[in-house]
Protein backbone atom coordinates (compact mmCIF):
# COMPACT_ATOMS: atom_id res chain seq x y z
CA UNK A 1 22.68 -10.27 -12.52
CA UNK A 2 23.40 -13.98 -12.07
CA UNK A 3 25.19 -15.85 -14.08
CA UNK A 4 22.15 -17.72 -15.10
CA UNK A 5 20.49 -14.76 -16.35
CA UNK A 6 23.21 -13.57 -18.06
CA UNK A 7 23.67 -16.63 -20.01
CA UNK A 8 19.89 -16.76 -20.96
CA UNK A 9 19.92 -12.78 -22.00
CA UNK A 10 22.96 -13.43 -24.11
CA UNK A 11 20.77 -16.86 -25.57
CA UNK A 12 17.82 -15.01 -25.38
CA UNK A 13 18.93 -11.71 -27.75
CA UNK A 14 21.15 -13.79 -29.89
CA UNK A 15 24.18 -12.21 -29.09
CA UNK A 16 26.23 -15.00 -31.03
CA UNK A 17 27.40 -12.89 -33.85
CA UNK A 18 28.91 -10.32 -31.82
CA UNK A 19 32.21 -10.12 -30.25
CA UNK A 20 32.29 -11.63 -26.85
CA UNK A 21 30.85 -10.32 -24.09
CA UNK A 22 31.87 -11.02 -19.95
CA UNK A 23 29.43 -10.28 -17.75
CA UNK A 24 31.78 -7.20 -16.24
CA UNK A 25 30.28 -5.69 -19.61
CA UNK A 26 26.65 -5.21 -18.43
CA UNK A 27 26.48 -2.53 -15.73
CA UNK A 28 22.83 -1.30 -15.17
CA UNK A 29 22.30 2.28 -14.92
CA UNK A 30 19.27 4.24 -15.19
CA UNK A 31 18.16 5.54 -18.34
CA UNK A 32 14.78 7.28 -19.46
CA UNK A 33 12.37 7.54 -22.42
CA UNK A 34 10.01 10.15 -23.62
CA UNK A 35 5.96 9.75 -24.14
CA UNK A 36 4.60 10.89 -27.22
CA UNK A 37 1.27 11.43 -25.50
CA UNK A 38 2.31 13.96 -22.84
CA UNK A 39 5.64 14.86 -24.59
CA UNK A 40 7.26 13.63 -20.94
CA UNK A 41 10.88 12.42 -19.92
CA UNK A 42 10.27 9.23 -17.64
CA UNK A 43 13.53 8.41 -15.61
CA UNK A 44 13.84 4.13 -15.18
CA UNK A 45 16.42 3.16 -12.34
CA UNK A 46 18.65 0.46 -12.79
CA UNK A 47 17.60 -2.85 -12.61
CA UNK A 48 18.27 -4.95 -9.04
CA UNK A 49 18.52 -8.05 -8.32
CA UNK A 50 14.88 -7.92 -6.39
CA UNK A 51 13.63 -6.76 -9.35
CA UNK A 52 15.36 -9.82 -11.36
CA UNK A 53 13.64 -12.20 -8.88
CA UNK A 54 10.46 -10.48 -9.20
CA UNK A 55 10.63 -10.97 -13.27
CA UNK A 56 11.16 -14.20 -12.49
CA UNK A 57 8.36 -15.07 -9.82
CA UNK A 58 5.98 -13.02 -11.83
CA UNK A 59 6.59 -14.10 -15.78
CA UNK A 60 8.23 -17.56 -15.20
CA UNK A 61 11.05 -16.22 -17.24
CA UNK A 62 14.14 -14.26 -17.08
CA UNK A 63 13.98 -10.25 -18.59
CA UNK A 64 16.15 -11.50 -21.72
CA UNK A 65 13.51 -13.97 -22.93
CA UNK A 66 10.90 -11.24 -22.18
CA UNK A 67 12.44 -8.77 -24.58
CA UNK A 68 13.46 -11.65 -27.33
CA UNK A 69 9.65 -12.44 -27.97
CA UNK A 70 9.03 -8.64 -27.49
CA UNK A 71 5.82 -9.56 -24.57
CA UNK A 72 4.75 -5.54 -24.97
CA UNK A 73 2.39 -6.72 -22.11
CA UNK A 74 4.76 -8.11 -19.48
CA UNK A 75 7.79 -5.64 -21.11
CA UNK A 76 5.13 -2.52 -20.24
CA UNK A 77 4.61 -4.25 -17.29
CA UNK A 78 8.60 -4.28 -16.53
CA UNK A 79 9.22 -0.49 -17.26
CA UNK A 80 6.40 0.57 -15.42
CA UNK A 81 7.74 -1.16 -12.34
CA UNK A 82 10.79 0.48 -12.76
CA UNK A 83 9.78 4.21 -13.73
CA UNK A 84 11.05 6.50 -10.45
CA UNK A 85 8.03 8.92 -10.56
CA UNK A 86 4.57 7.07 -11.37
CA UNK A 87 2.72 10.44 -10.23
CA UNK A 88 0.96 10.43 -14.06
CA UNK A 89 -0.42 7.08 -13.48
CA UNK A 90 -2.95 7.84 -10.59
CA UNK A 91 -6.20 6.52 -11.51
CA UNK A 92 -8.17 8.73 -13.51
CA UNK A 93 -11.14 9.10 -14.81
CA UNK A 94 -11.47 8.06 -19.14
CA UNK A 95 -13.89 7.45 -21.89
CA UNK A 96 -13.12 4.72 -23.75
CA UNK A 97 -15.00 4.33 -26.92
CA UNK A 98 -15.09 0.39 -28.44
CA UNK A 99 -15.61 -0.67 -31.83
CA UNK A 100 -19.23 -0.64 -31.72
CA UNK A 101 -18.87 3.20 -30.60
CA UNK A 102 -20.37 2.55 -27.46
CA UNK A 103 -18.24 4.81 -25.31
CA UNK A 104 -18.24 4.63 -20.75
CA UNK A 105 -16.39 6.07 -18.40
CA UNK A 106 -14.12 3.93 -16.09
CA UNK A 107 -11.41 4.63 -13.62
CA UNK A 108 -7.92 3.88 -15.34
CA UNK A 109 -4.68 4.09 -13.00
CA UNK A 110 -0.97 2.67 -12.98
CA UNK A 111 0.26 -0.02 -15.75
CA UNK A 112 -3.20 -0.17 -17.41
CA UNK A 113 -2.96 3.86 -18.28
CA UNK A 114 0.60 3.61 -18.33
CA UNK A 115 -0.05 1.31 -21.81
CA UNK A 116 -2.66 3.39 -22.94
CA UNK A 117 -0.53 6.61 -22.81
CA UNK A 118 2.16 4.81 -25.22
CA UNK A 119 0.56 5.92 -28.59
CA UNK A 120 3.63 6.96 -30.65
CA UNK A 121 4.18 3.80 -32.63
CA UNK A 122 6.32 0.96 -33.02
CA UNK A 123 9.20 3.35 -32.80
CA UNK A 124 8.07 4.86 -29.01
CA UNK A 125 7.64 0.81 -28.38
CA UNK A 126 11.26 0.56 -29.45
CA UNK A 127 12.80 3.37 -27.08
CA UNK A 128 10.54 2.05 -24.81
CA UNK A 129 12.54 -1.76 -25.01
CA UNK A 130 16.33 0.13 -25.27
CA UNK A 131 15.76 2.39 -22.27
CA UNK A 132 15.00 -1.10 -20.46
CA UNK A 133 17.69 -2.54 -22.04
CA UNK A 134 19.82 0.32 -20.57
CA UNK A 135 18.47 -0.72 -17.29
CA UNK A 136 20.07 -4.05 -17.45
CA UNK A 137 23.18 -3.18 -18.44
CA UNK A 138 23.04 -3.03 -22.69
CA UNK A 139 24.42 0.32 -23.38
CA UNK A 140 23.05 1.84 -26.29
CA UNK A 141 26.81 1.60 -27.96
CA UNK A 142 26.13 -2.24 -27.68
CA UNK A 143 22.62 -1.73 -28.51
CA UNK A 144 23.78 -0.20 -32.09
CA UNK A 145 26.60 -2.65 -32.99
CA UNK A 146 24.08 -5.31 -31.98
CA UNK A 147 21.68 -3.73 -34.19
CA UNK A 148 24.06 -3.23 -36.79
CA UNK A 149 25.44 -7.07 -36.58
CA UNK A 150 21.37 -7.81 -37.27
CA UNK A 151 21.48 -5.67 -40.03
CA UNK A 152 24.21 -6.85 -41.54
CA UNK A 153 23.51 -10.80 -41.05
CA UNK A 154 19.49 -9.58 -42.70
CA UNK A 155 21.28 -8.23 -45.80
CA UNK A 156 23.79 -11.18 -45.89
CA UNK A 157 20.57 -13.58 -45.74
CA UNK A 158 19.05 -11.78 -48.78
CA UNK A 159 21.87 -12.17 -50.91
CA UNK A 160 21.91 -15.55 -50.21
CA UNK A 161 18.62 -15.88 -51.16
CA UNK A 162 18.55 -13.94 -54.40
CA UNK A 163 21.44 -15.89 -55.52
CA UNK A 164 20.13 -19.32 -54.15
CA UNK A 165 16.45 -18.51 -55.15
CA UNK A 166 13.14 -18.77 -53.53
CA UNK A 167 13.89 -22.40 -51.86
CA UNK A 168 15.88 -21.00 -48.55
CA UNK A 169 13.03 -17.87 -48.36
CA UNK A 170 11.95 -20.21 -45.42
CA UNK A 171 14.91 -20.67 -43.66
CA UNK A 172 15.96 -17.05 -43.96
CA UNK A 173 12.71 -15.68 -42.18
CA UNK A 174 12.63 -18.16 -39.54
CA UNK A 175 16.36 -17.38 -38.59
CA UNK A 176 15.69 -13.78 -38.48
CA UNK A 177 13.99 -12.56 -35.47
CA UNK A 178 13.80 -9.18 -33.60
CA UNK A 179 11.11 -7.05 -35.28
CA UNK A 180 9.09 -5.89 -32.66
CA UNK A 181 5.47 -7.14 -32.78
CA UNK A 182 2.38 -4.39 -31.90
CA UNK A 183 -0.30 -6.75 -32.69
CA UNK A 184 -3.22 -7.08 -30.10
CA UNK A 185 -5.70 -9.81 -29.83
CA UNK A 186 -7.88 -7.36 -27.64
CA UNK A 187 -10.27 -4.83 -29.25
CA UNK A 188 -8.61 -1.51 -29.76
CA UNK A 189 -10.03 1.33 -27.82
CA UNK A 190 -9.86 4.84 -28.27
CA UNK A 191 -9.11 6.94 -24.54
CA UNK A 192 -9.94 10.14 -23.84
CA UNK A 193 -8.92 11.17 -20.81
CA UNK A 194 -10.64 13.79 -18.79
């Protein structure tokens, strides 16, 4: 990871409340996640530094900024390059059925299926976004105390507010970030694969 990078994934996750960190702290590793939709284990490897430049060429941005605005569309896109086997992503043939309940058949394969096979939630989304943390060198340890540190700084921000009323309600919810957004702009669809 270059030092670069480093410095904009510590900016990026707002890593400012926790102790600090040297960059010997963040040694990628693989790490995996499980589908809801086919109940399977999908191994990630560790990410390189060709896959760093590749982030970069293809999202103008570093991974750390990716997974601050939670981008489920270029994160998905992220994972999938890294999963080892990508054997249940062939193209296949699906219905997909729109809103209007006109339903056709179309050949889905790779990231595009990929995304529709991720149907357990926000919380699959979210072991979906530590696993690639994992990747980059975040242990899940870190991940927790990070997660914690949020938790803590959310509560401290309510009790500020109930005790300083309804006036810094702005300030609080534009200083807290880090729930991970699911909304779509596209038509939902409903897959059936066969």
């Amino acid at each position: 990871m270059t030092r670069k990078n480093f410095q904009g994934l510590i900016f990026s996750l707002n890593l400012k409340t926790m102790k600090t960190l040297s960059a010997e702290s963040f040694v990628p590793k693989t790490s995996s996640f499980k589908l809801a939709s086919n109940n399977k284990e999908y191994q990630l490897r560790a990410v390189t530094l060709d896959d760093e430049l590749w982030i970069q060429d293809t999202f103008k941005q570093n991974i750390g900024d990716l997974i601050a605005k939670t981008d489920m569309s270029a994160i998905t896109r992220v994972v999938y390059h890294l999963i080892v086997d990508k054997s249940d992503f062939k193209n296949t043939t699906v219905t997909i059925m729109n809103e209007e309940g006109e339903s056709k058949t179309q050949a889905l394969g790779g990231v595009k299926l990929f995304r529709y096979m991720i149907n357990g939630g926000p919380n699959e989304q979210i072991e979906i976004i530590k696993a690639l943390l994992e990747t980059i060198g975040f242990s899940r340890p870190m991940q927790e105390e990070y997660t914690e540190k949020k938790r803590t700084a959310l509560l401290e921000n309510k009790e500020n507010m109930s005790q300083t009323g309804p006036s810094s309600l702005t300030a609080s919810v534009q200083s807290t970030d880090g729930q991970p957004s699911t909304s779509s702009q596209e038509p939902q669809e409903k897959l059936q694969c066969g």
